[in-house]
C-alpha atoms as a PDB file:
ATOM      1  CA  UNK A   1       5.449 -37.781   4.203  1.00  0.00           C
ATOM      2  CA  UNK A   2       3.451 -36.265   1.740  1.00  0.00           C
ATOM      3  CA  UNK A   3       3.281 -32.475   1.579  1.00  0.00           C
ATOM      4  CA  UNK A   4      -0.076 -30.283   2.806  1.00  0.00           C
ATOM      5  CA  UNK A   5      -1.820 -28.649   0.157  1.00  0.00           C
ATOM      6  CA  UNK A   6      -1.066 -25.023   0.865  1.00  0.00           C
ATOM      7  CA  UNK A   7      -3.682 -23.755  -1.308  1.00  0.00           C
ATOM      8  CA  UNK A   8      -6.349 -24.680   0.662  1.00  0.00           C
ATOM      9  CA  UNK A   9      -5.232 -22.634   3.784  1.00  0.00           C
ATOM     10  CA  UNK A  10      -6.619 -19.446   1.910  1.00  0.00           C
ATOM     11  CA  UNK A  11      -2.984 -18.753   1.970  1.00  0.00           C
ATOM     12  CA  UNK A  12      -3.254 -15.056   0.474  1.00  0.00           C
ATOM     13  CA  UNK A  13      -6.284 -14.280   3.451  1.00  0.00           C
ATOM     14  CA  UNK A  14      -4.052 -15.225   5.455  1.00  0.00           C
ATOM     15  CA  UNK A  15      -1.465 -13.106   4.813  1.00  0.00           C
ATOM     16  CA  UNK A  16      -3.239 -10.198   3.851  1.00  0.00           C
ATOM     17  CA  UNK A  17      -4.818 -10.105   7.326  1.00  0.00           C
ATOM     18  CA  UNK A  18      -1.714 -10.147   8.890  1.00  0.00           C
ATOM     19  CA  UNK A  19      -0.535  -7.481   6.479  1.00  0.00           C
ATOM     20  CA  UNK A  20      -3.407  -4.991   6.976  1.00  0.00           C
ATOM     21  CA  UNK A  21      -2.374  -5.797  11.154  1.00  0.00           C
ATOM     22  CA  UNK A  22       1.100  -4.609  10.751  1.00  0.00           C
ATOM     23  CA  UNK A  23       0.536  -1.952   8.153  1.00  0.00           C
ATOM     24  CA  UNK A  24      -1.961  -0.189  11.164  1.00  0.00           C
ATOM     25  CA  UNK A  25       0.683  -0.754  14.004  1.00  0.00           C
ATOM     26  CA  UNK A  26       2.826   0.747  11.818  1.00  0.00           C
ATOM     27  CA  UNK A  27       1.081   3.901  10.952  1.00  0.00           C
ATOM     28  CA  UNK A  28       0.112   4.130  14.666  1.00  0.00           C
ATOM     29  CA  UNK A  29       4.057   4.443  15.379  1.00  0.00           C
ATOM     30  CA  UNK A  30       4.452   6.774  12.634  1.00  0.00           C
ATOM     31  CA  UNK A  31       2.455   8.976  14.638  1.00  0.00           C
ATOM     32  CA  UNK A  32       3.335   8.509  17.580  1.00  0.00           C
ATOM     33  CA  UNK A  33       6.119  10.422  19.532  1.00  0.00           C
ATOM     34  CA  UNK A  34       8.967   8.561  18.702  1.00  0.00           C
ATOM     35  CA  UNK A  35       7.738   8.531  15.058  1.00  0.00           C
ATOM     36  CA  UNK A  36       7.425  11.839  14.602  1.00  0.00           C
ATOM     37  CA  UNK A  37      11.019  12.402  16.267  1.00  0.00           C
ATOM     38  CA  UNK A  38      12.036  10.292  13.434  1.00  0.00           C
ATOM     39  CA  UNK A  39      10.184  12.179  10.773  1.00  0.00           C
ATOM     40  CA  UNK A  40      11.402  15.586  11.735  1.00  0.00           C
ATOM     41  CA  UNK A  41      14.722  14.433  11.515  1.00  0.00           C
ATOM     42  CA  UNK A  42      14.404  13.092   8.106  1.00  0.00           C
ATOM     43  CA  UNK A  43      12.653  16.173   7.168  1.00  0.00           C
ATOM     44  CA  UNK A  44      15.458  18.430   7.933  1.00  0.00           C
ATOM     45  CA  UNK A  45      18.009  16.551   6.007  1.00  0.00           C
ATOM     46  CA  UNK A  46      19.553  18.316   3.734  1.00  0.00           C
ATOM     47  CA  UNK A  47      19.115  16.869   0.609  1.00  0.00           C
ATOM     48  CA  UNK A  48      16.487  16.880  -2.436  1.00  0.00           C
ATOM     49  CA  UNK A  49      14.308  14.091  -1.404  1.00  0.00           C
ATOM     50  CA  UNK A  50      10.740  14.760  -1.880  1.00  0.00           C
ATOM     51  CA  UNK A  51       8.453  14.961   0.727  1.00  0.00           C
ATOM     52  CA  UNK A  52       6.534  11.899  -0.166  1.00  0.00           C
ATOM     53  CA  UNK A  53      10.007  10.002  -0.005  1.00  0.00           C
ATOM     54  CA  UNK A  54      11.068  10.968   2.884  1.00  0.00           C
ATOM     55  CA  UNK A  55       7.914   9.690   5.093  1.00  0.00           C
ATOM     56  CA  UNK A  56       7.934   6.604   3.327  1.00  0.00           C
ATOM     57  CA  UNK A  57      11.962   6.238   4.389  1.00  0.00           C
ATOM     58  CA  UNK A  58      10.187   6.102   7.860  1.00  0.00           C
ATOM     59  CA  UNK A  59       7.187   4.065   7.297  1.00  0.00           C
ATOM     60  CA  UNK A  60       9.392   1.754   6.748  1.00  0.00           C
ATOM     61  CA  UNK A  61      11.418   1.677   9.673  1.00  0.00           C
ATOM     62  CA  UNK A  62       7.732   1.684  11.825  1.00  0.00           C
ATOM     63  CA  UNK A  63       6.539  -1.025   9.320  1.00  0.00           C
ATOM     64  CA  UNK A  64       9.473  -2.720  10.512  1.00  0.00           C
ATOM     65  CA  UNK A  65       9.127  -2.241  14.131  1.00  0.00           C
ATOM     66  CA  UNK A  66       5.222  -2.940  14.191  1.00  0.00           C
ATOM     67  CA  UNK A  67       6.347  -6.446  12.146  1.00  0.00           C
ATOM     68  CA  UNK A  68       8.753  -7.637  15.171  1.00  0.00           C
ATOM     69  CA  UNK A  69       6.434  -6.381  17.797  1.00  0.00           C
ATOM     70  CA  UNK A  70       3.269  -8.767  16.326  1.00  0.00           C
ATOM     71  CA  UNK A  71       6.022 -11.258  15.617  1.00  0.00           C
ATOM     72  CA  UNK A  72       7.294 -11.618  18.892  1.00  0.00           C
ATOM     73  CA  UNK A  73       3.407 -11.770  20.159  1.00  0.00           C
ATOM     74  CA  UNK A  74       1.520 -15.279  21.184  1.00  0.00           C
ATOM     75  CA  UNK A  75      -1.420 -17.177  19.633  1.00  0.00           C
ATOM     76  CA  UNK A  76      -2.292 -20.149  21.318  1.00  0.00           C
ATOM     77  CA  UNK A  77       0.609 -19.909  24.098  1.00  0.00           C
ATOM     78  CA  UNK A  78       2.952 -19.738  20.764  1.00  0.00           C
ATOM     79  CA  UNK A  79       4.528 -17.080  19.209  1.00  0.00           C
ATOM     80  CA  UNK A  80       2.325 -15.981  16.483  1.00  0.00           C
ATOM     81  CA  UNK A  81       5.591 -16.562  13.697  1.00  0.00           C
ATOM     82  CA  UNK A  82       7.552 -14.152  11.496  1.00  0.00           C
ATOM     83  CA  UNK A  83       6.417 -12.331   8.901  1.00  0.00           C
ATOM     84  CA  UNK A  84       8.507 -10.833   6.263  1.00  0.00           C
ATOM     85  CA  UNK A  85       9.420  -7.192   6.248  1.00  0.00           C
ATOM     86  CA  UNK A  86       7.881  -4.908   3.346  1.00  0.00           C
ATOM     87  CA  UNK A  87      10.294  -4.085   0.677  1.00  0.00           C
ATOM     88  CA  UNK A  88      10.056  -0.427  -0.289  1.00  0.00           C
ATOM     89  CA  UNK A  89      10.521   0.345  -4.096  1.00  0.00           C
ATOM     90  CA  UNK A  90      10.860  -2.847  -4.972  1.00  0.00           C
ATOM     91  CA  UNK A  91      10.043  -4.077  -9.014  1.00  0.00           C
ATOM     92  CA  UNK A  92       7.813  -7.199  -9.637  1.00  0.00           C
ATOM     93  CA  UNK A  93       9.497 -10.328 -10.901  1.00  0.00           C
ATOM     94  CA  UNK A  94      10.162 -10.384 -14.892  1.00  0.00           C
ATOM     95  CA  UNK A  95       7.559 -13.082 -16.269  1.00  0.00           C
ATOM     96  CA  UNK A  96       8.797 -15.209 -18.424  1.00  0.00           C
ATOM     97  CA  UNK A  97       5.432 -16.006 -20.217  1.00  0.00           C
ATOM     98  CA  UNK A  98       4.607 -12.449 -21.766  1.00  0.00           C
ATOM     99  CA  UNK A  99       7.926 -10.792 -23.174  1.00  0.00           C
ATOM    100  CA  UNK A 100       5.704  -8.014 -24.715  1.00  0.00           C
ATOM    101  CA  UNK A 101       7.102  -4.388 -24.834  1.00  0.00           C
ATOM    102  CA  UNK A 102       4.191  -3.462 -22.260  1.00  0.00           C
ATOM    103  CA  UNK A 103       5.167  -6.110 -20.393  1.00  0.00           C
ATOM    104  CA  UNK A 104       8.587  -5.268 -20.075  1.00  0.00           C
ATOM    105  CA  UNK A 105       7.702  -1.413 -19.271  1.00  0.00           C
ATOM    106  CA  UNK A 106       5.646  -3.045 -16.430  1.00  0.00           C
ATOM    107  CA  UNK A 107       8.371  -4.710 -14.599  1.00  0.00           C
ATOM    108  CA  UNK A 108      10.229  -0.704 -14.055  1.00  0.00           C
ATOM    109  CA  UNK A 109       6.916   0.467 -12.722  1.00  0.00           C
ATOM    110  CA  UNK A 110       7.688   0.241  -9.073  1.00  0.00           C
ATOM    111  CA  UNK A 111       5.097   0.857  -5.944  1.00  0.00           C
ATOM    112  CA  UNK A 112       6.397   2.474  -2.792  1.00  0.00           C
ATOM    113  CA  UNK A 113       5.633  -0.945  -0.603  1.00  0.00           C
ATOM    114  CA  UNK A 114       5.837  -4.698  -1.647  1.00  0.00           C
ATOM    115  CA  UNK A 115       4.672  -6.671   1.173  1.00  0.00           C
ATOM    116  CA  UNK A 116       5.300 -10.465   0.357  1.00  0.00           C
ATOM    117  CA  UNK A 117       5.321 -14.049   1.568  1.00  0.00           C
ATOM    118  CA  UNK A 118       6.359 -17.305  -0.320  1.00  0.00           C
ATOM    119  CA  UNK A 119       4.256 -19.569  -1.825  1.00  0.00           C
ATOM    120  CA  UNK A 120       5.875 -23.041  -1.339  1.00  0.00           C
ATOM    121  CA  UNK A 121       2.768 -24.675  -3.366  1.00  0.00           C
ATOM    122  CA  UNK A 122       3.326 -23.166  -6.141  1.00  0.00           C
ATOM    123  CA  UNK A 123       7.166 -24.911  -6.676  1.00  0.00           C
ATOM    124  CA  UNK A 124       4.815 -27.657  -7.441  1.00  0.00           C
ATOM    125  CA  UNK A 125       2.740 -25.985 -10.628  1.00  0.00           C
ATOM    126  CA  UNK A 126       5.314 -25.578 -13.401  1.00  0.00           C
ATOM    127  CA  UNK A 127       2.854 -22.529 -14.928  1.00  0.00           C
ATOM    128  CA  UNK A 128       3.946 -20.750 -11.695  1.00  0.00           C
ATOM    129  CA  UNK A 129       7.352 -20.520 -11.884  1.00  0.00           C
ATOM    130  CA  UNK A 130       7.480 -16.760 -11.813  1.00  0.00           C
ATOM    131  CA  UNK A 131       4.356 -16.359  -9.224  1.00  0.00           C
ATOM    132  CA  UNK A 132       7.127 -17.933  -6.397  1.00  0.00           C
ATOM    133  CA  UNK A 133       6.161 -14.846  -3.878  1.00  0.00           C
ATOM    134  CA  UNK A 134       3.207 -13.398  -3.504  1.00  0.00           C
ATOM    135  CA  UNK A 135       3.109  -9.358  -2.940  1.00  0.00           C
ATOM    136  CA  UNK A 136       0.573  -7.131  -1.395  1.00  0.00           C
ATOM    137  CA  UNK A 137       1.324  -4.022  -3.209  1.00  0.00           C
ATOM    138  CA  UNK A 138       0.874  -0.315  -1.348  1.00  0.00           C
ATOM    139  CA  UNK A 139       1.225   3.007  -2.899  1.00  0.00           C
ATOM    140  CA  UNK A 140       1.664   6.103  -0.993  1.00  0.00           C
ATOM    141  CA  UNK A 141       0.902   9.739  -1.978  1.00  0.00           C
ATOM    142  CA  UNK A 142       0.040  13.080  -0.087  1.00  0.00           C
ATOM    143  CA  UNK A 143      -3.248  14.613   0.432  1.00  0.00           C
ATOM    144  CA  UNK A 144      -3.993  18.571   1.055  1.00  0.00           C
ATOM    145  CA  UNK A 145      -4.143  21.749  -0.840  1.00  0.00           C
ATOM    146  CA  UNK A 146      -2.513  21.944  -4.232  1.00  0.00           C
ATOM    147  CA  UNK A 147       0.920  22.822  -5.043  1.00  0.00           C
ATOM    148  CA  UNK A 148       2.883  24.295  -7.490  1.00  0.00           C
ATOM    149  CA  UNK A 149       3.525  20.108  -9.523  1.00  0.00           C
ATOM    150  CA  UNK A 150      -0.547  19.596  -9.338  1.00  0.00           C
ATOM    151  CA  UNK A 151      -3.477  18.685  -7.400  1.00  0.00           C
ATOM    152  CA  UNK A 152      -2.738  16.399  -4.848  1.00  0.00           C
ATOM    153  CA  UNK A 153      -5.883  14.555  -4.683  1.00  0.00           C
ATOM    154  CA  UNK A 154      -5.611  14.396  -8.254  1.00  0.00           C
ATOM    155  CA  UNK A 155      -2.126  12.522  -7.904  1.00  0.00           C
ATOM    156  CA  UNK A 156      -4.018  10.369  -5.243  1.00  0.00           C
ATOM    157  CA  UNK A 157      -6.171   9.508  -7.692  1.00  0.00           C
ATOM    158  CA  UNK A 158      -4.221   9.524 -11.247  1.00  0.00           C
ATOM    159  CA  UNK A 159      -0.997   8.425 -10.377  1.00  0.00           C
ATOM    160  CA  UNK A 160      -2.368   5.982  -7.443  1.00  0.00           C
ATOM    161  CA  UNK A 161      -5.491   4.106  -7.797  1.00  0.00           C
ATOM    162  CA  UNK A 162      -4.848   3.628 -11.502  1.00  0.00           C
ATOM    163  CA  UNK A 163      -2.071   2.117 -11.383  1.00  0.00           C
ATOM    164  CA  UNK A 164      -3.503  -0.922  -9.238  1.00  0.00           C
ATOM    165  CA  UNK A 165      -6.821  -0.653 -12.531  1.00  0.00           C
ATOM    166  CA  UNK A 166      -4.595   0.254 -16.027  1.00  0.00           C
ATOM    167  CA  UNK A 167      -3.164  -1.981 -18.011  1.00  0.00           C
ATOM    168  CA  UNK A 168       0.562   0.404 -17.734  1.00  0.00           C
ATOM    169  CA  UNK A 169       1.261  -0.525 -14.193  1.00  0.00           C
ATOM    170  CA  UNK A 170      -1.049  -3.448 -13.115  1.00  0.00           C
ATOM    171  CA  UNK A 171       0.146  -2.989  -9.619  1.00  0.00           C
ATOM    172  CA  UNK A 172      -1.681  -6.012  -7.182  1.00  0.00           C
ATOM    173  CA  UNK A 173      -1.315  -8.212 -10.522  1.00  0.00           C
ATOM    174  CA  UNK A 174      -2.391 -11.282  -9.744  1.00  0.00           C
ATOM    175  CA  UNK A 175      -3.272 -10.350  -6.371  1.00  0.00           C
ATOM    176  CA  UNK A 176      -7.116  -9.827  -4.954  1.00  0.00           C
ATOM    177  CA  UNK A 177      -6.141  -6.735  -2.907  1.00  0.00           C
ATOM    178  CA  UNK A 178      -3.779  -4.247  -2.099  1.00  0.00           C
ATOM    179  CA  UNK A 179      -3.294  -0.609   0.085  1.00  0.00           C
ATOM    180  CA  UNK A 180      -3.160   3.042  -0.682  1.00  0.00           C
ATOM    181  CA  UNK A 181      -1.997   5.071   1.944  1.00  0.00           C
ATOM    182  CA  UNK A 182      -2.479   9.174   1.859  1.00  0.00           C
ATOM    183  CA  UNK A 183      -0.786  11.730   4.152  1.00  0.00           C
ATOM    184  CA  UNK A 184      -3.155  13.948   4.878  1.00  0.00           C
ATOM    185  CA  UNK A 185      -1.363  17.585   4.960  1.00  0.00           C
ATOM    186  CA  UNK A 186      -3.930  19.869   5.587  1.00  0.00           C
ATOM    187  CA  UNK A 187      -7.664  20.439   4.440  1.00  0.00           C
ATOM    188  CA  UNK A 188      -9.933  19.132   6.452  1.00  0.00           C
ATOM    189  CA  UNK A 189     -10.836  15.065   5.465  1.00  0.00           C
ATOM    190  CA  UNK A 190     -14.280  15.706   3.919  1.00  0.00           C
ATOM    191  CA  UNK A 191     -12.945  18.257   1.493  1.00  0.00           C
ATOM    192  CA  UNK A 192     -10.104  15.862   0.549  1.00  0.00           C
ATOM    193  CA  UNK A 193     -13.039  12.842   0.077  1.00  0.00           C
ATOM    194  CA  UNK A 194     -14.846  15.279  -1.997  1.00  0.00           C
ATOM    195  CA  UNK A 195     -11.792  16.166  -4.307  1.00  0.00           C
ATOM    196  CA  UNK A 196     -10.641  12.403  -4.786  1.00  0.00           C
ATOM    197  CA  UNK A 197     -14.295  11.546  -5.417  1.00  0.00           C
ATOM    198  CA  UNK A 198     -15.227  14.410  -7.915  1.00  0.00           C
ATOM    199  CA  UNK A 199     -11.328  13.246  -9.627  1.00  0.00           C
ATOM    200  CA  UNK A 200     -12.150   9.677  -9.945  1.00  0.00           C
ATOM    201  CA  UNK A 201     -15.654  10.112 -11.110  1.00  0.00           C
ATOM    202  CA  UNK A 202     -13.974  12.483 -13.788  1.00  0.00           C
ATOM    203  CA  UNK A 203     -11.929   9.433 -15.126  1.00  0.00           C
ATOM    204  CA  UNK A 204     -12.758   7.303 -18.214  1.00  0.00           C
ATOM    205  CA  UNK A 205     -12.768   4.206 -16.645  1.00  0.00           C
ATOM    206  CA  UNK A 206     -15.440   2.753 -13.849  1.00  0.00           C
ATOM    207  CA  UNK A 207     -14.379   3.194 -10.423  1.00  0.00           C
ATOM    208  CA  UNK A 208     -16.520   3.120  -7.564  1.00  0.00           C
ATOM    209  CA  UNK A 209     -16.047   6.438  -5.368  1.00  0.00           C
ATOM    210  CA  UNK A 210     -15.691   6.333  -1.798  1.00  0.00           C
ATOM    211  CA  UNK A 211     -17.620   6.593   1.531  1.00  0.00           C
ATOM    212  CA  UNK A 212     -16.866   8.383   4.768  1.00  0.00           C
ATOM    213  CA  UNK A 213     -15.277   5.524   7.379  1.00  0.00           C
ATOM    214  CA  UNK A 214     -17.947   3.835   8.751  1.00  0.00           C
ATOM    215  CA  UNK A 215     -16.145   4.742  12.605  1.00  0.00           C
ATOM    216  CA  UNK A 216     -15.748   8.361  11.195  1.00  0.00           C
ATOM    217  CA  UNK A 217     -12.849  10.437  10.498  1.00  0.00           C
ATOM    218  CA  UNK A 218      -9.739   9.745  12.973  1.00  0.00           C
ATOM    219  CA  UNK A 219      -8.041  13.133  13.669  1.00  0.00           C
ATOM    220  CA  UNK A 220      -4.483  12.887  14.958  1.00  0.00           C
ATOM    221  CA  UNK A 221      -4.279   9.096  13.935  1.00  0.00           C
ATOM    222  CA  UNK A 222      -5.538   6.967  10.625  1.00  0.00           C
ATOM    223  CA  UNK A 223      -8.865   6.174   8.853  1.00  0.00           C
ATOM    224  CA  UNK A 224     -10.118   3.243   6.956  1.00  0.00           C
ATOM    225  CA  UNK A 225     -11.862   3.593   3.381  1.00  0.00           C
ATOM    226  CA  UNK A 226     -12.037   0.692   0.353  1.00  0.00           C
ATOM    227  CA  UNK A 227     -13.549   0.177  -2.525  1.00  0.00           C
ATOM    228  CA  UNK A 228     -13.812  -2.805  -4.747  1.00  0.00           C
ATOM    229  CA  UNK A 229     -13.373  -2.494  -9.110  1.00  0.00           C
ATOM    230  CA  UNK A 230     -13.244  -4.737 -11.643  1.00  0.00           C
ATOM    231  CA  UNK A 231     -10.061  -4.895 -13.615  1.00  0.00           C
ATOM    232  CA  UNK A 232      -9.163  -6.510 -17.299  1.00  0.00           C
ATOM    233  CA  UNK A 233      -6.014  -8.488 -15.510  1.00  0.00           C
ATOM    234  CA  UNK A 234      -6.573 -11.219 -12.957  1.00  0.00           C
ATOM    235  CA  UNK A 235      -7.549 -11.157 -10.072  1.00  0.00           C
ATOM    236  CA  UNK A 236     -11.452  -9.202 -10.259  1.00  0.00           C
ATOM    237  CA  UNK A 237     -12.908  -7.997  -8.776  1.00  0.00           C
ATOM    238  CA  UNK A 238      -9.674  -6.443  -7.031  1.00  0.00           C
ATOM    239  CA  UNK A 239     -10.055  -4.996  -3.224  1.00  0.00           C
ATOM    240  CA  UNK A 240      -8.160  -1.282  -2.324  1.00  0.00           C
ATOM    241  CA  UNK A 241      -7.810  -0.593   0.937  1.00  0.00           C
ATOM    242  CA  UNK A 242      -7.232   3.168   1.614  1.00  0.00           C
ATOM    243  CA  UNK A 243      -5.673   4.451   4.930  1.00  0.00           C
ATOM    244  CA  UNK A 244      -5.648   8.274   5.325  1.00  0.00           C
ATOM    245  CA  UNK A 245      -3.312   8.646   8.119  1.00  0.00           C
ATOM    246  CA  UNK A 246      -3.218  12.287   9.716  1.00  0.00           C
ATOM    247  CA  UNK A 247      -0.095  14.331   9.635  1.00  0.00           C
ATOM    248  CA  UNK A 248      -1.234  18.055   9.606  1.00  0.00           C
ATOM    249  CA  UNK A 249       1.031  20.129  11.223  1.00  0.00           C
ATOM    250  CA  UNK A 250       3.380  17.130  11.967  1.00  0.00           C
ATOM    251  CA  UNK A 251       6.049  18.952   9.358  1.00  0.00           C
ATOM    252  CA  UNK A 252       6.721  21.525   6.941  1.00  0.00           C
ATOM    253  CA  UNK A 253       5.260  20.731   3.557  1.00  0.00           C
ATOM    254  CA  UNK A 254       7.411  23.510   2.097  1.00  0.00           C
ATOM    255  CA  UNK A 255      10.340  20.957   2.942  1.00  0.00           C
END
């Protein structure tokens, strides 16, 4: 029997749609009562884990949960079929094509999320011997006032988005999209807009700003924002999905 053509399911669509599914249920658990039980534990652990560490430690655990709760849900009168668990911290794959110092430094730049799925066509396409999985990449960051390190929508900004546009990081390489998700502090959501906005329109690259959510802001749970750039890697135009999830007064962020 010959073998389907998996590249002509949309294969990435696909999984990028079921990604974006989990990645809400999850942030909807995050804030939700037994989430935040979770979080305020982890917050009062005594060690020297930073903040931003510490609520991705349980993102993960609701990523996890919201992945065997769609999993276990029917399509059809079938259940809809697994889908793998994110991988937190996770490097990409060496590539054996480009051995260049830059690329090297690359492959230690690590995002907080790798969210992947094999693709079993590409076993037949020698060039693709390293592109075996395929990861939607997510960085996380905190939003609010500044502290005593920097600007936090600056961070959002500099030491997120970039790194999914420079050539240093090329996080969502090869990919056509990929997630940022902010926790929001404090400061109310239009300020923070305004700050990222007025930070990325100060940068030396082009990068489209971004709009209020179309459903408004979502106090007490997350909103939706994106933007689309071009980048010098493939794929572009690339697709960032931001979700601002709100966790004001959900902990300490002298912790």
């Amino acid at each position: 029997m010959s073998r389907y053509c998996i590249s002509k399911l949309d294969t990435w669509r696909n999984h990028e749609e079921r990604v974006l599914e989990a990645l809400m249920a999850g942030l909807t658990i995050l804030r939700s009562e037994k989430g935040l039980r979770r979080l305020n534990v982890e917050m009062n652990l005594g060690d020297s884990r930073r903040i931003e560490d510490r609520v991705n430690t349980v993102l993960c655990w609701c990523f996890i949960e919201a992945t065997r709760q769609l999993g276990r849900q029917r399509q059809n009168g079938k259940r809809r079929g697994p889908l793998n668990f994110p991988r937190p911290q996770t490097p990409k794959f060496p590539n054996p094509h480009d051995r260049s110092e830059m690329s090297v430094g690359r492959e230690r730049k690590i995002p907080d999320f790798k969210w992947g799925f094999v693709d079993h066509a590409s076993f037949d396409d020698p060039a693709s011997d390293h592109k075996g999985e395929q990861d939607f990449d997510i960085e996380c960051k905190r939003l609010g006032k500044k502290i005593a390190s920097g600007a936090l929508t600056q961070k959002y900004v500099q030491n997120g988005i970039l790194r999914f546009l420079t050539d240093v990081h090329r996080y969502g390489e090869d990919q056509s999209s990929g997630a940022m998700i902010g926790y929001v502090e404090n400061m109310e959501l239009d300020d923070i807009l305004n700050e990222v906005n007025e930070t990325i329109e100060s940068q030396s690259v082009s990068i489209p700003t971004l709009s209020q959510p179309a459903e408004g802001w979502q106090e007490t749970a997350t909103s939706h924002l994106d933007h689309e750039f071009e980048r010098t890697f493939p794929e572009s135009p690339f697709h960032l999905y931001h979700f601002w999830i709100d966790l004001r007064d959900c902990y300490s962020e002298d912790t």
